[in-house]
PDB file of N, CA and C in Angstrom:
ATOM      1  N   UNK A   1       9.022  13.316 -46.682  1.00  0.00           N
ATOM      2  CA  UNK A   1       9.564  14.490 -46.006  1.00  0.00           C
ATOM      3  C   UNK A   1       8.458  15.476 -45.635  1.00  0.00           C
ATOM      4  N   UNK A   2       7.252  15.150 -46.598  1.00  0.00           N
ATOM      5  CA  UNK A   2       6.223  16.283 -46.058  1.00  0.00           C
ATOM      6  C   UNK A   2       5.435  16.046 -45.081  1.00  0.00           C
ATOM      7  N   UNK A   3       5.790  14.897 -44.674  1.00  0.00           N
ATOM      8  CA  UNK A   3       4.735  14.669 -43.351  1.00  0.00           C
ATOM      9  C   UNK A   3       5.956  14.917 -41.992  1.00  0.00           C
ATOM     10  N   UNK A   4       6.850  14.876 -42.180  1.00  0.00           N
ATOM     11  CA  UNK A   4       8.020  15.333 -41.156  1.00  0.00           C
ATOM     12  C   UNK A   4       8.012  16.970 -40.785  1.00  0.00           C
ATOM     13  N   UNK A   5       8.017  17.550 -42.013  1.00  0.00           N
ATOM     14  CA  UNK A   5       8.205  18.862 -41.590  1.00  0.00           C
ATOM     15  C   UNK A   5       6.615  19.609 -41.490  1.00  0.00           C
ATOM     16  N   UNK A   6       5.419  19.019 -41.477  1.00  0.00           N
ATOM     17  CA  UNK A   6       4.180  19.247 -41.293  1.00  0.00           C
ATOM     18  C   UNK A   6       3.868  18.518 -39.658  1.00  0.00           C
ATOM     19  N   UNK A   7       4.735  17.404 -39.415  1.00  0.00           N
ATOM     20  CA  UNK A   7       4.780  17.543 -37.605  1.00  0.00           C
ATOM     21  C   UNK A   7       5.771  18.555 -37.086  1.00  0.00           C
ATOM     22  N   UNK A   8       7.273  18.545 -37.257  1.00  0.00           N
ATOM     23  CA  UNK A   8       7.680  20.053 -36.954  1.00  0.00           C
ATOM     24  C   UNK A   8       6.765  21.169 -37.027  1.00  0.00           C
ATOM     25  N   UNK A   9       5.895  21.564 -38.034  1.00  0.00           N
ATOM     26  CA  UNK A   9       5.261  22.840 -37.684  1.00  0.00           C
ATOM     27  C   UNK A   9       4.136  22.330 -36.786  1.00  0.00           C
ATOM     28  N   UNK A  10       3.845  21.043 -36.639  1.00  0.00           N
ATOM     29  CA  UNK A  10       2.434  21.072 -35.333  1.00  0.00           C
ATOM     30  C   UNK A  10       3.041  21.273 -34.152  1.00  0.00           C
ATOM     31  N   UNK A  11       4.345  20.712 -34.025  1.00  0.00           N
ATOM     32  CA  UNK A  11       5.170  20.791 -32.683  1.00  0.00           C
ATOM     33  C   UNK A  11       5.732  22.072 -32.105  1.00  0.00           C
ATOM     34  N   UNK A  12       5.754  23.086 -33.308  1.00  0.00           N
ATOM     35  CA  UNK A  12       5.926  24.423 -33.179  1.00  0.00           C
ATOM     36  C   UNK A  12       5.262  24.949 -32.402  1.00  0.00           C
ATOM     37  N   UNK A  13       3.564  24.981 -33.558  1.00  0.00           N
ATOM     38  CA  UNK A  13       2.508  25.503 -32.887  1.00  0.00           C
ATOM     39  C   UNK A  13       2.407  25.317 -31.473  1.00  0.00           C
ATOM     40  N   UNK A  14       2.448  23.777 -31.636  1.00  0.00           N
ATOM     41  CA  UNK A  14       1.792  22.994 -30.289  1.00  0.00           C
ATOM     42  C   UNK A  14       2.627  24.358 -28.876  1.00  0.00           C
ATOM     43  N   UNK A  15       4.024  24.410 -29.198  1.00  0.00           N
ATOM     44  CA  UNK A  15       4.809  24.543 -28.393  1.00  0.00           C
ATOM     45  C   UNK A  15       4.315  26.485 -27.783  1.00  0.00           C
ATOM     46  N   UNK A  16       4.196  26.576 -28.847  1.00  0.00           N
ATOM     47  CA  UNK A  16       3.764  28.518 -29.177  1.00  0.00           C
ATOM     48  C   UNK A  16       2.599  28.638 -28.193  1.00  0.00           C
ATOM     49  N   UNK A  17       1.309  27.271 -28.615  1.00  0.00           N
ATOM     50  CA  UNK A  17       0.493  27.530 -27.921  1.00  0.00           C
ATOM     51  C   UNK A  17       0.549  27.260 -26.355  1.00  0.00           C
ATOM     52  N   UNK A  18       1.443  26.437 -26.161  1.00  0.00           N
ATOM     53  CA  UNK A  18       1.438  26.000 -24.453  1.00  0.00           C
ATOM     54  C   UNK A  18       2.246  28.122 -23.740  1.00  0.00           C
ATOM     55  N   UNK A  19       3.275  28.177 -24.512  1.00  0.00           N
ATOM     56  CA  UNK A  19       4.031  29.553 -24.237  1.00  0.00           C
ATOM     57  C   UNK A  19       2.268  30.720 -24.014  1.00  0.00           C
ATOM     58  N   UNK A  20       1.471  30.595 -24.985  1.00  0.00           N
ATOM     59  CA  UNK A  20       0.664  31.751 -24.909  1.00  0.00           C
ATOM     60  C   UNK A  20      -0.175  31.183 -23.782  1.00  0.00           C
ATOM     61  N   UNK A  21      -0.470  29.909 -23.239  1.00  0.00           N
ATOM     62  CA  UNK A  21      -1.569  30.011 -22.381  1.00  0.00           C
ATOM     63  C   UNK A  21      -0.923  30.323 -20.983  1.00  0.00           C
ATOM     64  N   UNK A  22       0.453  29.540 -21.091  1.00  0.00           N
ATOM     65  CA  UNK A  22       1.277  30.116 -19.862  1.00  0.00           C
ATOM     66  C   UNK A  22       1.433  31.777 -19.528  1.00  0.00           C
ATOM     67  N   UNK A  23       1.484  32.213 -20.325  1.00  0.00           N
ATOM     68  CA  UNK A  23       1.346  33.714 -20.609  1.00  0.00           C
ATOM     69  C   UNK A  23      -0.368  34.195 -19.780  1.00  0.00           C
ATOM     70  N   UNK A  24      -0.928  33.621 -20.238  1.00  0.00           N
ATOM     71  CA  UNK A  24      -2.054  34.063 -20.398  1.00  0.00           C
ATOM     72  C   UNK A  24      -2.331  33.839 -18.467  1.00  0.00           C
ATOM     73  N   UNK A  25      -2.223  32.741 -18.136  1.00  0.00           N
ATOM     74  CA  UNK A  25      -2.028  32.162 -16.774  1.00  0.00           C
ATOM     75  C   UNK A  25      -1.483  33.359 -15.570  1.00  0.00           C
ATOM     76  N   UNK A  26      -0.385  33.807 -16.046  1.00  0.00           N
ATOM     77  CA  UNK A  26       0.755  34.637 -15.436  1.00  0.00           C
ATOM     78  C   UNK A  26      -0.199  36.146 -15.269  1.00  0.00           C
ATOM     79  N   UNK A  27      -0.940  36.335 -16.577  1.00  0.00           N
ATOM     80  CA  UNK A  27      -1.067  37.660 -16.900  1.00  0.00           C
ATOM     81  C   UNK A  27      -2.338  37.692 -16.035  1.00  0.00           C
ATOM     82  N   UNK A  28      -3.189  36.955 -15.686  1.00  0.00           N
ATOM     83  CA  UNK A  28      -4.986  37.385 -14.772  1.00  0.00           C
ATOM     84  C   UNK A  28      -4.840  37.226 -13.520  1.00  0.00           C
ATOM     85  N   UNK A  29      -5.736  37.460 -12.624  1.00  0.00           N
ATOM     86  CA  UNK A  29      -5.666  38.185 -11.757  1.00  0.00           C
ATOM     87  C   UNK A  29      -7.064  37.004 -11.065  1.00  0.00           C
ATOM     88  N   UNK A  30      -7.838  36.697 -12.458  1.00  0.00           N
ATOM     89  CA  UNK A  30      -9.188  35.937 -12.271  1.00  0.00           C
ATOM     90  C   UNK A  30      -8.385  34.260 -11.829  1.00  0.00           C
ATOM     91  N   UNK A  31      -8.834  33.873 -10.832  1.00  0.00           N
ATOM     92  CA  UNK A  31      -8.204  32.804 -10.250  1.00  0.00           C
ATOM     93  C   UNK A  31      -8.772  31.322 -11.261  1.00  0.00           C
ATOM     94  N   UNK A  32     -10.109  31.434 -11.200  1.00  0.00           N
ATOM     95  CA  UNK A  32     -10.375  30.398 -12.618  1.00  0.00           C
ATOM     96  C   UNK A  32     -10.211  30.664 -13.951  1.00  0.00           C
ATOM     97  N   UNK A  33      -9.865  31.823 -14.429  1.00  0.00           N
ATOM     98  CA  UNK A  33      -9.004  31.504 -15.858  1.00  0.00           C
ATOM     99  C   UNK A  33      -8.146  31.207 -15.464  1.00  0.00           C
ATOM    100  N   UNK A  34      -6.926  31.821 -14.573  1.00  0.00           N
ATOM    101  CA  UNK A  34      -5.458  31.327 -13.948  1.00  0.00           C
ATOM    102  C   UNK A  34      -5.516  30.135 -13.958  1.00  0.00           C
ATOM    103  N   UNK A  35      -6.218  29.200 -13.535  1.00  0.00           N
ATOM    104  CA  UNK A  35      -6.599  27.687 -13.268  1.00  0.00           C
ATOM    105  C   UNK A  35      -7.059  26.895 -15.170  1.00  0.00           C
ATOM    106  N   UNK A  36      -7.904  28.168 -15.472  1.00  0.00           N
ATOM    107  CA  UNK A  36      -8.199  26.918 -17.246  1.00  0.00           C
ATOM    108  C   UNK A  36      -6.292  27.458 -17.835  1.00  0.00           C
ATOM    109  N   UNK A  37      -5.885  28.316 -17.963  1.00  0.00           N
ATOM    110  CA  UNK A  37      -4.981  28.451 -18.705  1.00  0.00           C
ATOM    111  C   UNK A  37      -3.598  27.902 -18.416  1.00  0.00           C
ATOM    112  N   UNK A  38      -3.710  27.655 -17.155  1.00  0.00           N
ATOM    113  CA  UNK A  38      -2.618  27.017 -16.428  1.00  0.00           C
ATOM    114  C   UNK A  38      -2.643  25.224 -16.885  1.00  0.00           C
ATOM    115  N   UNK A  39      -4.014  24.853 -16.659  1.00  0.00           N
ATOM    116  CA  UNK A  39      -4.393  23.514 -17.203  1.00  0.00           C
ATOM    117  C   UNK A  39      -3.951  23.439 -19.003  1.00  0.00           C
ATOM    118  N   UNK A  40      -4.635  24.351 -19.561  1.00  0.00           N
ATOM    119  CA  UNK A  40      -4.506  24.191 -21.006  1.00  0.00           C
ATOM    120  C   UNK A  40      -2.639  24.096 -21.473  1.00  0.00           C
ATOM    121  N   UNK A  41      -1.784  24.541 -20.673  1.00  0.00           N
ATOM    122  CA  UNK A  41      -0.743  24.698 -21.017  1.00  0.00           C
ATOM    123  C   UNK A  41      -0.252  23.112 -20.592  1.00  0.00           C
ATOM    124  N   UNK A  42      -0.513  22.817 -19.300  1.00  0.00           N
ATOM    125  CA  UNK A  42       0.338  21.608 -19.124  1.00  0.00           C
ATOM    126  C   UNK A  42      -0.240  20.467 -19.920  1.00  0.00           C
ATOM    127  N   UNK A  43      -1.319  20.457 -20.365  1.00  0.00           N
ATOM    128  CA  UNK A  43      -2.208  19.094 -21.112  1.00  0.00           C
ATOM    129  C   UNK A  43      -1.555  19.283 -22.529  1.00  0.00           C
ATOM    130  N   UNK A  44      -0.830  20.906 -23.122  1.00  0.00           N
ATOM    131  CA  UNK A  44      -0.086  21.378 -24.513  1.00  0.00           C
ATOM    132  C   UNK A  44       1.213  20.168 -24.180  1.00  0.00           C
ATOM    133  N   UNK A  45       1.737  20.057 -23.198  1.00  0.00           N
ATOM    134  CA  UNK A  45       2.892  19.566 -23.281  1.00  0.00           C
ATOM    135  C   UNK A  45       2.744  17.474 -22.988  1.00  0.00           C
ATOM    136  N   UNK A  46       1.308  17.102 -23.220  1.00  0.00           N
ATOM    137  CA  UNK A  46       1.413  15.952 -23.630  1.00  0.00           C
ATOM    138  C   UNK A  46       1.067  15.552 -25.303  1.00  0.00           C
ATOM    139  N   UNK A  47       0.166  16.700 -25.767  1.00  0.00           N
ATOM    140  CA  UNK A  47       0.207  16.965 -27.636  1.00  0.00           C
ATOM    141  C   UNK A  47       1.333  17.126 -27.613  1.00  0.00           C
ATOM    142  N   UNK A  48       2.349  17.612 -27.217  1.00  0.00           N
ATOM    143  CA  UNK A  48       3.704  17.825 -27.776  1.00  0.00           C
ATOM    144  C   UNK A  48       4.538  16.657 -27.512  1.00  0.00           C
ATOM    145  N   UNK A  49       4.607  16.086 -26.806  1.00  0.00           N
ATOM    146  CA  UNK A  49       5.110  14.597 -26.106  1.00  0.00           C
ATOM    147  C   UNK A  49       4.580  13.867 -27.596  1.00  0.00           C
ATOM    148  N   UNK A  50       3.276  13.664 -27.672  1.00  0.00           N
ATOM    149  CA  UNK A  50       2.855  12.736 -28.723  1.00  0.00           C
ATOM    150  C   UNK A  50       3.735  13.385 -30.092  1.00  0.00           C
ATOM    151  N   UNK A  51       3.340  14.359 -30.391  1.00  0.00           N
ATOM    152  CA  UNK A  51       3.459  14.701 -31.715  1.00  0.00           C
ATOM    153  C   UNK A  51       4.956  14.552 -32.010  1.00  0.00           C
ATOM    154  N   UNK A  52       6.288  14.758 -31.184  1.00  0.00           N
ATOM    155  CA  UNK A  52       7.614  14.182 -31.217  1.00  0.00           C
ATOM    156  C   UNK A  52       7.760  12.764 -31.175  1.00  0.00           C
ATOM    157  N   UNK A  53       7.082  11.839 -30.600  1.00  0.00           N
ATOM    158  CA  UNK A  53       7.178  10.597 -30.647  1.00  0.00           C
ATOM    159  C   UNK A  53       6.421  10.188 -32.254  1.00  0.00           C
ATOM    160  N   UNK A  54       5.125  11.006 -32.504  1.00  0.00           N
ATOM    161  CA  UNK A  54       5.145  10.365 -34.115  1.00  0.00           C
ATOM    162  C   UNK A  54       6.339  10.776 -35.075  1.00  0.00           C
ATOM    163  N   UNK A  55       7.021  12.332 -34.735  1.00  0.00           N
ATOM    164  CA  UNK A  55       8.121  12.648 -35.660  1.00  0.00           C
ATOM    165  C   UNK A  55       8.763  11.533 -35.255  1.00  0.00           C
ATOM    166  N   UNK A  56       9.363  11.236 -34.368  1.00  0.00           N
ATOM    167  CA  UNK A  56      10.437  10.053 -34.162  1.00  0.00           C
ATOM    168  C   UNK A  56      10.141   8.762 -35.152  1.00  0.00           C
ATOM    169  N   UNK A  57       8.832   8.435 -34.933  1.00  0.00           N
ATOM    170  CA  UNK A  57       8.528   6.988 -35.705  1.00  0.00           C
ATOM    171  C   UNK A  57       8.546   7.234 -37.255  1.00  0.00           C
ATOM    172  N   UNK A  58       8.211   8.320 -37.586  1.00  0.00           N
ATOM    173  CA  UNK A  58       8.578   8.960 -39.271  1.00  0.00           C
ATOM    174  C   UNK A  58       9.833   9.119 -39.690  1.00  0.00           C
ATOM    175  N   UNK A  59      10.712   9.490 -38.447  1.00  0.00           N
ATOM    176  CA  UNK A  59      12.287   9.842 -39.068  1.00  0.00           C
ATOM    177  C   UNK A  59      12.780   8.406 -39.116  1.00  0.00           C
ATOM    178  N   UNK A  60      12.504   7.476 -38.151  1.00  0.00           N
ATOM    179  CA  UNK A  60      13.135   5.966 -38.051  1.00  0.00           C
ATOM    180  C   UNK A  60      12.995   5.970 -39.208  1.00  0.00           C
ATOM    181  N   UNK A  61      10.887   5.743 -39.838  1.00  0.00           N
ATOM    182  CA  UNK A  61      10.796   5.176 -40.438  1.00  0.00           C
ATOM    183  C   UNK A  61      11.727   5.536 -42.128  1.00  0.00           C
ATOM    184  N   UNK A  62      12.006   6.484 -42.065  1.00  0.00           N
ATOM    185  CA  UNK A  62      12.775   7.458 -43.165  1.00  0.00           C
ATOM    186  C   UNK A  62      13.881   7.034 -43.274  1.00  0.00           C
ATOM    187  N   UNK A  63      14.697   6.718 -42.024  1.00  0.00           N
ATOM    188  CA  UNK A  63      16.301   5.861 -41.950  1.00  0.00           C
ATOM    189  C   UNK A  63      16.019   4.508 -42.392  1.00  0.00           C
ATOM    190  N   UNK A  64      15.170   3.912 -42.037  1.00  0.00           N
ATOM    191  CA  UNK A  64      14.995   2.469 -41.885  1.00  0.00           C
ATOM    192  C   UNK A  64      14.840   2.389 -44.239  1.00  0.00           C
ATOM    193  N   UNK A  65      13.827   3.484 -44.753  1.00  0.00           N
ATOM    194  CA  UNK A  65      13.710   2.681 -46.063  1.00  0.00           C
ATOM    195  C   UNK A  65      14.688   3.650 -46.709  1.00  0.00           C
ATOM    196  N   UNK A  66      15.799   4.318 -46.399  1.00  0.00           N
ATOM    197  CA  UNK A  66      17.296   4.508 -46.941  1.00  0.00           C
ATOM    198  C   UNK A  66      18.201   3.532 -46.723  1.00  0.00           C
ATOM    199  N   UNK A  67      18.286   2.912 -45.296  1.00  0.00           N
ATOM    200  CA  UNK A  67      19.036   1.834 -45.339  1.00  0.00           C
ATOM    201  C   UNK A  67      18.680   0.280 -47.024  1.00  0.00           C
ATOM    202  N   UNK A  68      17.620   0.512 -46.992  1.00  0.00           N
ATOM    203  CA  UNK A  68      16.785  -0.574 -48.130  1.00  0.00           C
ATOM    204  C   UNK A  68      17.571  -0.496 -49.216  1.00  0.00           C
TER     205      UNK A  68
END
């Protein structure tokens, strides 16, 4: 269970951090930070893609040795 709810909190983060760079994107005026922070947010939402697909393979794997 502690490696489940230790990806929930990376997926949190992960998620917090894509919200602050989008933020961050919205908020300048400077066209190449607009451009790194805009990047940093959408590349957040393939760490987050991954990091739900390992929760997924942990929760299977969690159903799979209760069924046992």
């Amino acid at each position: 269970m502690t490696v489940q709810k230790d990806l929930q909190k990376a997926v949190a983060a992960a998620e917090s951090a894509k919200g602050t760079y989008a933020t961050f994107a919205q908020s300048t005026d400077d066209q190449t930070a607009k451009q790194l922070f805009t990047q940093m947010s959408q590349d957040m939402d393939q760490h987050i893609s991954q990091l739900n697909s390992r929760l997924s393979v942990t929760e299977q794997n969690q159903l799979n040795s209760q069924a046992e």
